[in-house]
PDB file of N, CA and C in Angstrom:
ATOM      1  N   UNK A   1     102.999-122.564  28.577  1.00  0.00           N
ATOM      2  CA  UNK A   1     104.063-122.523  27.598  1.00  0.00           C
ATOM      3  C   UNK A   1     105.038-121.440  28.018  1.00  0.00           C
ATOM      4  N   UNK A   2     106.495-121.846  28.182  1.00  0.00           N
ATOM      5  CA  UNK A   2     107.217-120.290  28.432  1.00  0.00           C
ATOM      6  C   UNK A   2     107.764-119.608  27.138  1.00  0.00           C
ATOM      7  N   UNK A   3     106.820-119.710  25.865  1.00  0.00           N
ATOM      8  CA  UNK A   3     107.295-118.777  24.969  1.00  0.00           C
ATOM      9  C   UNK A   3     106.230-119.009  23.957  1.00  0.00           C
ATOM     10  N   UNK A   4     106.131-117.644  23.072  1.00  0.00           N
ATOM     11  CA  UNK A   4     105.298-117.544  22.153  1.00  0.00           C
ATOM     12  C   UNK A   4     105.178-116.258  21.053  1.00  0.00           C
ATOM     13  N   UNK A   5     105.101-116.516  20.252  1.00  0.00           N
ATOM     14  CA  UNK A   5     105.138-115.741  19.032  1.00  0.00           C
ATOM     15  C   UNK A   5     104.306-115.546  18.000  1.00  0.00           C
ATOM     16  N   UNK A   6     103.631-114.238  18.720  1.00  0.00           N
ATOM     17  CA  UNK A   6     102.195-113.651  17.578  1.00  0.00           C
ATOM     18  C   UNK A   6     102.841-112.753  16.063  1.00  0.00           C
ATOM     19  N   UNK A   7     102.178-113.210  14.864  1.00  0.00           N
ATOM     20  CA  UNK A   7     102.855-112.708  13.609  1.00  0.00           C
ATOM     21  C   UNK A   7     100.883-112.195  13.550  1.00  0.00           C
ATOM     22  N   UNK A   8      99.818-111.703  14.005  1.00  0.00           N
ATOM     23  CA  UNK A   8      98.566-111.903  13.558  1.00  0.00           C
ATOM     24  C   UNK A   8      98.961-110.226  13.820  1.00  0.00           C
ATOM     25  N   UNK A   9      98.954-109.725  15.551  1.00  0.00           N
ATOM     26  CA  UNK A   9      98.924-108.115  15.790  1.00  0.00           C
ATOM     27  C   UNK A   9      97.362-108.100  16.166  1.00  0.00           C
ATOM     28  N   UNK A  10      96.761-109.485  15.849  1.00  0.00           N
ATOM     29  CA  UNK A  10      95.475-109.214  16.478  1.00  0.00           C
ATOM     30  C   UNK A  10      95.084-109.585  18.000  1.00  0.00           C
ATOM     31  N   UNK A  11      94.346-108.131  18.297  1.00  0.00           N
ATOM     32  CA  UNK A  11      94.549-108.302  19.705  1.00  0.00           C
ATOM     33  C   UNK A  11      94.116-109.261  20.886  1.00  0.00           C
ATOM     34  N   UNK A  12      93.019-110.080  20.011  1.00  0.00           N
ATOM     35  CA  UNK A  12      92.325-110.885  21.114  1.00  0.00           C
ATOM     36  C   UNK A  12      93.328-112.298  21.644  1.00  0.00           C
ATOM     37  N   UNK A  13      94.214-112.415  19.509  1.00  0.00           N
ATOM     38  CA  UNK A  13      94.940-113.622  19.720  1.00  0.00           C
ATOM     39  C   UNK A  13      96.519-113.093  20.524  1.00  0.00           C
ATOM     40  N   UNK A  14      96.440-112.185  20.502  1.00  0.00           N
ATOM     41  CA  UNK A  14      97.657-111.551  21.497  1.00  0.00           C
ATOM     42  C   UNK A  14      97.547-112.035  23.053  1.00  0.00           C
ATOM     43  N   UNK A  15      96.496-111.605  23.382  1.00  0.00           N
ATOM     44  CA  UNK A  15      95.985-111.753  24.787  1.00  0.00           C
ATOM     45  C   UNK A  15      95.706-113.390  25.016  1.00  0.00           C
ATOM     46  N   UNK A  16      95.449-114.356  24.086  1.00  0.00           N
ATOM     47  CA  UNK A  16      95.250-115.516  24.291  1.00  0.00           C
ATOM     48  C   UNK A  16      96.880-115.889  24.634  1.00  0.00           C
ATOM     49  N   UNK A  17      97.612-115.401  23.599  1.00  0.00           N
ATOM     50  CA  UNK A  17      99.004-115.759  23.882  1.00  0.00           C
ATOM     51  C   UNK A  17      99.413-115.560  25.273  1.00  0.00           C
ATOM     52  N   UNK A  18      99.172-114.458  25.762  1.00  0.00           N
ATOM     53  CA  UNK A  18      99.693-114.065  27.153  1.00  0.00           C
ATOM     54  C   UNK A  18      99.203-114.569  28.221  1.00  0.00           C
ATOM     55  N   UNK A  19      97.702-114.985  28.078  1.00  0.00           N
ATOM     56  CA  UNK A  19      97.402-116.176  29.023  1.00  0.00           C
ATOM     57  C   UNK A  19      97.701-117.223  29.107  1.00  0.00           C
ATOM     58  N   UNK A  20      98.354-117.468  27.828  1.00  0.00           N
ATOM     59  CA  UNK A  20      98.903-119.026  27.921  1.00  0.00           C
ATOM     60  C   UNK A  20     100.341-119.431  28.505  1.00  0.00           C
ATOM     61  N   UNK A  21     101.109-118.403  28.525  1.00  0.00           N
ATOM     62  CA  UNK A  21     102.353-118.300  29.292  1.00  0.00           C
ATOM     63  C   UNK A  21     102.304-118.530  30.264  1.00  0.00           C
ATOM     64  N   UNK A  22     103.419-119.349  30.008  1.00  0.00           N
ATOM     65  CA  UNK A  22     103.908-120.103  32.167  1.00  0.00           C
ATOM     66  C   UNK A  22     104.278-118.632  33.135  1.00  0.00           C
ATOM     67  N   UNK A  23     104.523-118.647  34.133  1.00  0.00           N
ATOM     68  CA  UNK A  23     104.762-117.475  35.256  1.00  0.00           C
ATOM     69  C   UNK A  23     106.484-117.432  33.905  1.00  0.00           C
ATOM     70  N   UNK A  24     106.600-115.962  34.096  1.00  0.00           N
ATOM     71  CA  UNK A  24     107.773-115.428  33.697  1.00  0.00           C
ATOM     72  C   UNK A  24     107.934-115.987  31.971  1.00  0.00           C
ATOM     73  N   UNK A  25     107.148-116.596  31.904  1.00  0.00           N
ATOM     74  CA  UNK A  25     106.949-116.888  29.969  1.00  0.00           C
ATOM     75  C   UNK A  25     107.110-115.607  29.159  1.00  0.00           C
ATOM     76  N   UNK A  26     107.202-115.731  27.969  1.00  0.00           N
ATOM     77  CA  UNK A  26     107.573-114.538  27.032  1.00  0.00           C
ATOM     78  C   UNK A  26     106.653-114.139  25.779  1.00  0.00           C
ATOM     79  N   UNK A  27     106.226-113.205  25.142  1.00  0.00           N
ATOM     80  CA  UNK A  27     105.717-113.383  24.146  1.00  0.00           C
ATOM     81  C   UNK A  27     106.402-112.164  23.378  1.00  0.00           C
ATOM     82  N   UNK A  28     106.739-112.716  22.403  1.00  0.00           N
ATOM     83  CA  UNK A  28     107.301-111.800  20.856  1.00  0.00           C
ATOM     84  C   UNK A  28     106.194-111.282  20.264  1.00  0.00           C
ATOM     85  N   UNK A  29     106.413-110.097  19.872  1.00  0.00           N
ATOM     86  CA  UNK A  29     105.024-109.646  18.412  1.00  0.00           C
ATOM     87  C   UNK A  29     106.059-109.807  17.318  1.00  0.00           C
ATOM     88  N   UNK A  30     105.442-109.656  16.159  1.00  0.00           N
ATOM     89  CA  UNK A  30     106.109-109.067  15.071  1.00  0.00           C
ATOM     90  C   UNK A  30     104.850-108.539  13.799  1.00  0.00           C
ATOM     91  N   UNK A  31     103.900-108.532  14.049  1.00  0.00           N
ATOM     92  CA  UNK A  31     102.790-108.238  13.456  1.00  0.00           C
ATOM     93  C   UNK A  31     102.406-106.976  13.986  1.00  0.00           C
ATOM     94  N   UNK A  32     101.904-105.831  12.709  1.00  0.00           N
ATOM     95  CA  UNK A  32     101.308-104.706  13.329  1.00  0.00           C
ATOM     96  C   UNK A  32     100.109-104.997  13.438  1.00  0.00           C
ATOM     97  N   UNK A  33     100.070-104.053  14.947  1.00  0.00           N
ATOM     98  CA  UNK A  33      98.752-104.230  15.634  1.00  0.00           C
ATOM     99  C   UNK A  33      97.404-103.890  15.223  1.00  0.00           C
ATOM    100  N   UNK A  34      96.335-104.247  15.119  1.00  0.00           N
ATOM    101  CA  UNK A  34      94.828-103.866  14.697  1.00  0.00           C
ATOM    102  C   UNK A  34      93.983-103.174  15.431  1.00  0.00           C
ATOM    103  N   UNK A  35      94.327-103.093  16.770  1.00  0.00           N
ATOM    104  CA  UNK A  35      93.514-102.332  17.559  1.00  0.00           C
ATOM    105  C   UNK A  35      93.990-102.070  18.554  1.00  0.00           C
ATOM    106  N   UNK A  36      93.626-101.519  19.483  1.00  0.00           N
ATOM    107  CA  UNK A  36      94.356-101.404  21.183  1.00  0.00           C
ATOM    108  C   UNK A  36      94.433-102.295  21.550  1.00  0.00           C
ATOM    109  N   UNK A  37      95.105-102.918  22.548  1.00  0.00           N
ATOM    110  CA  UNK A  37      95.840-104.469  23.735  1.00  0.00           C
ATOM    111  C   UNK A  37      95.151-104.056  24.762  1.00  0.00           C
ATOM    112  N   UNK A  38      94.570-104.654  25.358  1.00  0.00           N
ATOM    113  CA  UNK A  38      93.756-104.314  26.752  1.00  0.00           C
ATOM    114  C   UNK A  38      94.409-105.727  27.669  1.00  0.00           C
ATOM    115  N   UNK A  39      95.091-105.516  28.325  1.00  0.00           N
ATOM    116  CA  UNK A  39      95.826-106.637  29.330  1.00  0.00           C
ATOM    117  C   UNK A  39      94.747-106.828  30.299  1.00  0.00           C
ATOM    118  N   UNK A  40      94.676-108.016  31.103  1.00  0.00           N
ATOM    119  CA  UNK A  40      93.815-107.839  32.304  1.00  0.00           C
ATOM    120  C   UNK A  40      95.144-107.447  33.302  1.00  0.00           C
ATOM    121  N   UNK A  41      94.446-107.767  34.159  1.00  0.00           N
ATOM    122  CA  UNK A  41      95.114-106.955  35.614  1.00  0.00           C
ATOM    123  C   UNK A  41      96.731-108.022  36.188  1.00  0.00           C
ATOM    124  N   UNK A  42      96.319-108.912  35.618  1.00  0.00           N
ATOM    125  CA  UNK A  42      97.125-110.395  36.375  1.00  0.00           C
ATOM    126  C   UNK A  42      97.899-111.019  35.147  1.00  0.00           C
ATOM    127  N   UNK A  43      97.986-110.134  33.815  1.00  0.00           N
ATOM    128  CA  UNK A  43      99.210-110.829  32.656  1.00  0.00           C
ATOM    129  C   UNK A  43      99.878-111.003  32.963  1.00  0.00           C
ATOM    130  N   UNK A  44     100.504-109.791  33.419  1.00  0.00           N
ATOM    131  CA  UNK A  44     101.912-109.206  33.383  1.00  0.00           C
ATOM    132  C   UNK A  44     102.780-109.288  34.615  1.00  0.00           C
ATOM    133  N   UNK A  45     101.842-109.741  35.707  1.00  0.00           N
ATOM    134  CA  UNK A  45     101.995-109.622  37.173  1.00  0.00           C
ATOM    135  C   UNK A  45     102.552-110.903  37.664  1.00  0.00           C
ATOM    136  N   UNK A  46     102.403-112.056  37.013  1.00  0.00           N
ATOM    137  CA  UNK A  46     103.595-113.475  37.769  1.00  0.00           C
ATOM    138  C   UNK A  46     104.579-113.104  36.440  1.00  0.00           C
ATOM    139  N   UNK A  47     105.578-112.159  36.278  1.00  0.00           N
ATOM    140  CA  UNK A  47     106.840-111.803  35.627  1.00  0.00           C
ATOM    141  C   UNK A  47     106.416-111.920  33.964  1.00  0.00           C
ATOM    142  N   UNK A  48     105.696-111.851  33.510  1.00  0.00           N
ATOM    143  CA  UNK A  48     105.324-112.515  32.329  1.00  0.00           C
ATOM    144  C   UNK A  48     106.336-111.095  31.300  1.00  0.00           C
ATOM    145  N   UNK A  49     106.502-111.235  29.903  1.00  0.00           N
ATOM    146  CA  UNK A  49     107.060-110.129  29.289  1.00  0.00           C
ATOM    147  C   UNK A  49     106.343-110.251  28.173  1.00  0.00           C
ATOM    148  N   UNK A  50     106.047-109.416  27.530  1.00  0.00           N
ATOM    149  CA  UNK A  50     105.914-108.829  25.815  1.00  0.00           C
ATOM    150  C   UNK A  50     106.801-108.246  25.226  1.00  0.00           C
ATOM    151  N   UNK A  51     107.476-108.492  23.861  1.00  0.00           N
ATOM    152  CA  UNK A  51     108.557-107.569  23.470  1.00  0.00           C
ATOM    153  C   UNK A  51     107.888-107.590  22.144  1.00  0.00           C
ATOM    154  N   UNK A  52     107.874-105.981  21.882  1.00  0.00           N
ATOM    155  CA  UNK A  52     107.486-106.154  20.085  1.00  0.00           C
ATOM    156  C   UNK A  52     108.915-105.794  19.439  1.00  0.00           C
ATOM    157  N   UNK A  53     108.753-106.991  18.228  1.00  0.00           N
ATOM    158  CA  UNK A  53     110.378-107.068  17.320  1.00  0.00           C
ATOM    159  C   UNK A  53     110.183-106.658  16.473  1.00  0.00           C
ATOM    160  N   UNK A  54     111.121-105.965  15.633  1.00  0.00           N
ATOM    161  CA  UNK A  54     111.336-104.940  14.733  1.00  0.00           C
ATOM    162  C   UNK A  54     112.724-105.541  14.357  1.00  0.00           C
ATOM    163  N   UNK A  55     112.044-105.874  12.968  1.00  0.00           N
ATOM    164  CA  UNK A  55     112.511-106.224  11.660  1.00  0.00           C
ATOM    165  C   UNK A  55     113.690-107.694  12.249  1.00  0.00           C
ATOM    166  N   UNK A  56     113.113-108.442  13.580  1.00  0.00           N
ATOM    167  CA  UNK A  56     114.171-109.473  14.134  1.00  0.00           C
ATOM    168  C   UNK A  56     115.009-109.496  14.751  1.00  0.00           C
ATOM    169  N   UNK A  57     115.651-107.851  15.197  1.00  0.00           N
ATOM    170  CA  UNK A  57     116.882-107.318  15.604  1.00  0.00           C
ATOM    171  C   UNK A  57     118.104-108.171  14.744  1.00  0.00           C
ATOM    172  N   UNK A  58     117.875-108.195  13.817  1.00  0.00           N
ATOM    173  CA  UNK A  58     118.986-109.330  12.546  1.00  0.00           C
ATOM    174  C   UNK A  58     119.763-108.657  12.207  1.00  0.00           C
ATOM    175  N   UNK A  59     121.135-108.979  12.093  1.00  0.00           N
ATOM    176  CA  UNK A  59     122.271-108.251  10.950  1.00  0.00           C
ATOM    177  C   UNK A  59     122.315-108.835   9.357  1.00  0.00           C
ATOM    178  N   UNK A  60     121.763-108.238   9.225  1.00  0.00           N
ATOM    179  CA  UNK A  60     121.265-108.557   7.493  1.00  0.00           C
ATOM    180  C   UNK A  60     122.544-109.062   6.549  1.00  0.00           C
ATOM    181  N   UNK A  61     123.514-108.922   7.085  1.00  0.00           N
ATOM    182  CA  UNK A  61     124.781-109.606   6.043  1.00  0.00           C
ATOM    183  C   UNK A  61     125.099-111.057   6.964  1.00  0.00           C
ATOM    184  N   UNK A  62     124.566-111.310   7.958  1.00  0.00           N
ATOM    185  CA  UNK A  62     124.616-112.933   8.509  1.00  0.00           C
ATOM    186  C   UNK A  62     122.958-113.466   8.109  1.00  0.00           C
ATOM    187  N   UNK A  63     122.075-112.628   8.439  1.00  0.00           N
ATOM    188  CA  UNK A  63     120.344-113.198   8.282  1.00  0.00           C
ATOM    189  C   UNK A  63     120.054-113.709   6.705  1.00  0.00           C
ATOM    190  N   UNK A  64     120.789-112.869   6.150  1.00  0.00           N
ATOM    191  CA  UNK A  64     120.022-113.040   4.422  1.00  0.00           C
ATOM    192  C   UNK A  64     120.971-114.309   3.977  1.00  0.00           C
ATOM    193  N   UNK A  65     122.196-114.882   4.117  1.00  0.00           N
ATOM    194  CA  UNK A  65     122.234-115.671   3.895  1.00  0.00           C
ATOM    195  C   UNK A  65     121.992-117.197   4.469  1.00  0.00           C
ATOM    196  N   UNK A  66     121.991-117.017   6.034  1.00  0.00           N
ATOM    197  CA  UNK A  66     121.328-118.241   6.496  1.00  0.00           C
ATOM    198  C   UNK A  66     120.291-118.577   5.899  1.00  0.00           C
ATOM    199  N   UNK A  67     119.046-117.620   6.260  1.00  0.00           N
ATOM    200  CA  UNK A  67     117.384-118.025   5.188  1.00  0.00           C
ATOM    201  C   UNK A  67     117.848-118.578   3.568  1.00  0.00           C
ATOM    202  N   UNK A  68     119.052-117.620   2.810  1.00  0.00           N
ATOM    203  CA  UNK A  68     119.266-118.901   1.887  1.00  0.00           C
ATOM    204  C   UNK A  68     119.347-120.225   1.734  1.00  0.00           C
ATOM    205  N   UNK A  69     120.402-120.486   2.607  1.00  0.00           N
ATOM    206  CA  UNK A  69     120.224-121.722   2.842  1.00  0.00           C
ATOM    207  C   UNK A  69     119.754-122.877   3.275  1.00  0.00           C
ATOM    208  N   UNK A  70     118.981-121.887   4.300  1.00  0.00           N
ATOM    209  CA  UNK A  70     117.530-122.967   4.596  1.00  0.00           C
ATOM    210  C   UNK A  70     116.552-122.780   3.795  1.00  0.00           C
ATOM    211  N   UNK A  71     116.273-121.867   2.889  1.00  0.00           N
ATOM    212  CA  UNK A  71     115.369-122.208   1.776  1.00  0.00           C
ATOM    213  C   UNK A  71     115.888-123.508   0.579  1.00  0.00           C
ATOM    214  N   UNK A  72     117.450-123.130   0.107  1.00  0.00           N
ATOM    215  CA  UNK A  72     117.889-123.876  -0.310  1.00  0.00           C
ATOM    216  C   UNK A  72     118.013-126.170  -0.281  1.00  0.00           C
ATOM    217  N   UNK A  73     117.604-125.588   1.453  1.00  0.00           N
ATOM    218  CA  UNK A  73     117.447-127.124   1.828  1.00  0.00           C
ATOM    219  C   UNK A  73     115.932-127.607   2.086  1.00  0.00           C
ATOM    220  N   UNK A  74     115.265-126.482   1.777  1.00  0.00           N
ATOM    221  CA  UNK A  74     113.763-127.103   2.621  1.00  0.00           C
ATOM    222  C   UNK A  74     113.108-126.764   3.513  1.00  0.00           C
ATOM    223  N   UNK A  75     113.895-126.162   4.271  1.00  0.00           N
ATOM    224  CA  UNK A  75     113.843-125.764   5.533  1.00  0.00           C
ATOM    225  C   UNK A  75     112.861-124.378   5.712  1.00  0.00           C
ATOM    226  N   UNK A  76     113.023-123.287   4.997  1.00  0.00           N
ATOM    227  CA  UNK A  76     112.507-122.266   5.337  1.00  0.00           C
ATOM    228  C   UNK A  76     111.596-121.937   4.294  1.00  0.00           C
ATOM    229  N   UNK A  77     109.827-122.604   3.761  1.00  0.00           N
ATOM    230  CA  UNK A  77     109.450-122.304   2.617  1.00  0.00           C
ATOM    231  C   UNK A  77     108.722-120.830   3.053  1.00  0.00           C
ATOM    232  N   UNK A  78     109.532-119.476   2.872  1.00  0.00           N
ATOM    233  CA  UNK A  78     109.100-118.372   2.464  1.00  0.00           C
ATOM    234  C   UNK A  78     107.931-118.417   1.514  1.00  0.00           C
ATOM    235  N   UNK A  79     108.005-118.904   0.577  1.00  0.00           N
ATOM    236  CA  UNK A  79     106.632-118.425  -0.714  1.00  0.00           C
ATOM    237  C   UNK A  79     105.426-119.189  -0.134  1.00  0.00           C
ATOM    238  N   UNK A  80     105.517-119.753   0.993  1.00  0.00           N
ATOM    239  CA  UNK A  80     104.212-120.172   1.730  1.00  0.00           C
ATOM    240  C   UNK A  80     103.808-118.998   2.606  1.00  0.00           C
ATOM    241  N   UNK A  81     104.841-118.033   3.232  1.00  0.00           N
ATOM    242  CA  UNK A  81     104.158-116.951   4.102  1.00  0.00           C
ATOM    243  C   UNK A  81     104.371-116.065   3.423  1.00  0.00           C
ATOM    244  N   UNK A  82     104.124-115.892   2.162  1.00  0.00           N
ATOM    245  CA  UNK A  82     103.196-114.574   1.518  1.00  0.00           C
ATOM    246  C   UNK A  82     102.576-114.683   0.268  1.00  0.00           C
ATOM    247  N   UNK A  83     101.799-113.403   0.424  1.00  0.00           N
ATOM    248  CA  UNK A  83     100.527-113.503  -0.605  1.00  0.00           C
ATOM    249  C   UNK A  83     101.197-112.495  -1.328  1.00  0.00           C
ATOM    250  N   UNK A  84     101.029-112.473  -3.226  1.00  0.00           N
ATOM    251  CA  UNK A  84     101.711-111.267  -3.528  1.00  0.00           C
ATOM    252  C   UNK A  84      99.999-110.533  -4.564  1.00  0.00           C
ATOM    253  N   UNK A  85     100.315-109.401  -4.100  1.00  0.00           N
ATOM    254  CA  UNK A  85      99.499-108.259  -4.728  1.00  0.00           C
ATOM    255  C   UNK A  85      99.947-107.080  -5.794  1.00  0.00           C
ATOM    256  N   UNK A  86      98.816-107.112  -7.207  1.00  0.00           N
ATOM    257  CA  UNK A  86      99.431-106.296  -7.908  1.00  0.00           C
ATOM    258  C   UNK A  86      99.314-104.594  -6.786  1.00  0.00           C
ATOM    259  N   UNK A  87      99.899-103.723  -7.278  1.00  0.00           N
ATOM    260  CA  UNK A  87      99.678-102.294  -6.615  1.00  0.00           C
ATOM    261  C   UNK A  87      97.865-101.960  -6.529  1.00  0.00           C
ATOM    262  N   UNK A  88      97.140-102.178  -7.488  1.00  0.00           N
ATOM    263  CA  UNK A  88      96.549-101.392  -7.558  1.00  0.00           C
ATOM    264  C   UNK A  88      95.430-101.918  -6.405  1.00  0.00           C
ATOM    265  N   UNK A  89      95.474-103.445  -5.989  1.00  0.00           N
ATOM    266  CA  UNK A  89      95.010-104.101  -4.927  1.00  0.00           C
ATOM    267  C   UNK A  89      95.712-103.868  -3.270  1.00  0.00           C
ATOM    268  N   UNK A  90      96.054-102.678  -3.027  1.00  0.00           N
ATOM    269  CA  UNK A  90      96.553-102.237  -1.755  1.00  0.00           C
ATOM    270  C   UNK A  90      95.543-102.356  -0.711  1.00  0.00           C
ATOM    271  N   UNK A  91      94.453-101.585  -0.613  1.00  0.00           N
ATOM    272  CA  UNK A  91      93.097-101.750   0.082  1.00  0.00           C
ATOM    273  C   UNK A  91      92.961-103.519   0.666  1.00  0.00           C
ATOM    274  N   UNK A  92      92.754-104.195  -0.597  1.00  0.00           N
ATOM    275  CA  UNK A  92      92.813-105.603   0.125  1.00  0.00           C
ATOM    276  C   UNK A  92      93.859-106.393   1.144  1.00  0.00           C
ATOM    277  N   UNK A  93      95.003-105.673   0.182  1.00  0.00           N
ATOM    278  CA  UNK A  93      96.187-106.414   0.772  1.00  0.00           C
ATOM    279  C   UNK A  93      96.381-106.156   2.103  1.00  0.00           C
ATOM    280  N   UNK A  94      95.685-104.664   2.849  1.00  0.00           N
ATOM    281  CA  UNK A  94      95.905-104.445   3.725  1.00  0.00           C
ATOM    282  C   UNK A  94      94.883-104.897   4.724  1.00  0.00           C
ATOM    283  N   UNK A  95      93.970-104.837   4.041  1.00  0.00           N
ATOM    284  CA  UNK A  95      92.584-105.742   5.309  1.00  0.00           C
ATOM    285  C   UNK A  95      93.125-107.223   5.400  1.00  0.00           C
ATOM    286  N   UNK A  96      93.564-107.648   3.859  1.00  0.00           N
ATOM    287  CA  UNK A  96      94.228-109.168   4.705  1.00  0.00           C
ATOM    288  C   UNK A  96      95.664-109.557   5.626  1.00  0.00           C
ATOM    289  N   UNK A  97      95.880-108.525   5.762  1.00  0.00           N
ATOM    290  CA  UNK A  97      97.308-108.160   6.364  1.00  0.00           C
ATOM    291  C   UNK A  97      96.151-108.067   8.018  1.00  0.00           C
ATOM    292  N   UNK A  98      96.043-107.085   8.025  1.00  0.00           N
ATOM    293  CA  UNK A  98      94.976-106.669   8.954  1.00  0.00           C
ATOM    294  C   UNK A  98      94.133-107.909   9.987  1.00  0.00           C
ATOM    295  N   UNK A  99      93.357-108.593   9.164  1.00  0.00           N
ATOM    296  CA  UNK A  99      92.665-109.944   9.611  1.00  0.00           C
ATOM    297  C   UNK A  99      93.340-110.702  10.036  1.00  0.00           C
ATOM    298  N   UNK A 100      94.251-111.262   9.740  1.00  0.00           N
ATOM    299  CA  UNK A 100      95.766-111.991   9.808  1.00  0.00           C
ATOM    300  C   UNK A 100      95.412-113.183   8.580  1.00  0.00           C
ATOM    301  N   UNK A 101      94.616-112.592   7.854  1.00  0.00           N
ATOM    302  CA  UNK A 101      94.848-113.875   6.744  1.00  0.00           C
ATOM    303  C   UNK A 101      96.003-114.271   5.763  1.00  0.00           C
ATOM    304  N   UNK A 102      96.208-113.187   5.837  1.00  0.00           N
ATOM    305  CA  UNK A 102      98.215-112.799   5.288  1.00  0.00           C
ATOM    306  C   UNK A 102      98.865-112.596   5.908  1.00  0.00           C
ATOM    307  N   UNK A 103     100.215-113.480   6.110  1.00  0.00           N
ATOM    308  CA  UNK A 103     101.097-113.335   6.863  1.00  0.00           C
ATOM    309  C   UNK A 103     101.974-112.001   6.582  1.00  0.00           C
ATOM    310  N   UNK A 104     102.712-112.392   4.909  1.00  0.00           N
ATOM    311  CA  UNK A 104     103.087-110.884   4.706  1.00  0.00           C
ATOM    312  C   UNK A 104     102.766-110.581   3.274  1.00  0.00           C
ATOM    313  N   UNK A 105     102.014-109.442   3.114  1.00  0.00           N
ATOM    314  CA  UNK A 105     101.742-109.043   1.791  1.00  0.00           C
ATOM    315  C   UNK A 105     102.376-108.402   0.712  1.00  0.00           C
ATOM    316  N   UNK A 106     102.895-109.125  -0.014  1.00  0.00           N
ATOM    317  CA  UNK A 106     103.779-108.829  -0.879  1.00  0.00           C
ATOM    318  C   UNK A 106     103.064-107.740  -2.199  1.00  0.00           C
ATOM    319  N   UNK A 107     103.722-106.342  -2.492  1.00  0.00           N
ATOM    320  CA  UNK A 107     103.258-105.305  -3.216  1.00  0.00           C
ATOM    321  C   UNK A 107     104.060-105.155  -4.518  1.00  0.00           C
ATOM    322  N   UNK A 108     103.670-105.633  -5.989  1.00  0.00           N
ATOM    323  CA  UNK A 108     104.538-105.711  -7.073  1.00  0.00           C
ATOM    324  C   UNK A 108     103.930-104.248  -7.565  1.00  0.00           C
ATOM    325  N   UNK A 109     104.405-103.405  -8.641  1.00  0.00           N
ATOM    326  CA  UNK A 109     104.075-102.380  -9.229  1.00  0.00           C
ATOM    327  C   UNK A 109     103.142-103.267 -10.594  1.00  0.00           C
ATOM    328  N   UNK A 110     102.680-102.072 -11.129  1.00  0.00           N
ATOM    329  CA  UNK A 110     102.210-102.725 -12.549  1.00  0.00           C
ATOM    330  C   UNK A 110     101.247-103.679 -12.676  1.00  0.00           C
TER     331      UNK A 110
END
C-alpha cells in the first residue's frame, strides 16, 4: 500500500502499518502513542516515511466549515468516532483512548 493512517498510537499496529507500505509508502499518526516504536532495521530503509500530525496541519476557518458540510450531507458521521465521558470517568476514558477502543474521547463536566 503507498499510504496509511494509524488513529490507534498503538505500537504493534503502527509497525504493522509500516510493513505494509510499498518502497517509499507513507504512514501518518495522529493517535498518541502507548508505548515506545521499535522499527526493525529494514522499515525505513527502501525510502519509507512516518510523519506524526498534529491537530491535521488545518486552518481552522477553512477545516471547520468543510466537516460541516460533510456532516451536513452524510458524509462525515463524527458522533460515530467518539465516545463521550462524564468528568468524573477520566481514568477509563483514558485506558480506552489508550487501547484504541476510542477513537476520541469526549470529556463533559458534571
Amino acid at each position: 500500500m503507498r499510504a496509511a493512517l494509524d488513529t490507534t498510537g498503538v505500537p504493534s499496529v503502527i509497525s504493522a502499518a509500516i510493513g505494509g507500505l510499498s518502497p517509499r509508502g507513507a504512514l501518518g499518526t495522529v493517535g498518541a502513542q502507548t508505548d515506545n516504536l521499535v522499527l526493525a532495521p529494514m522499515d525505513l530503509a527502501v525510502g519509507r516515511k512516518v510523519t506524526g500530525i498534529l491537530e491535521g496541519d488545518a486552518v481552522p476557518q477553512q477545516l471547520i466549515p468543510l466537516l460541516i458540510r460533510l456532516w451536513q450531507q452524510g458524509r462525515f458521521p463524527f458522533d460515530k468516532l467518539i465516545e463521550v465521558y462524564p468528568l468524573s470517568d477520566i481514568d477509563e476514558a483514558e485506558c480506552a483512548s489508550r487501547s484504541g477502543n476510542v477513537l476520541k474521547p469526549v470529556m463533559l463536566p458534571g
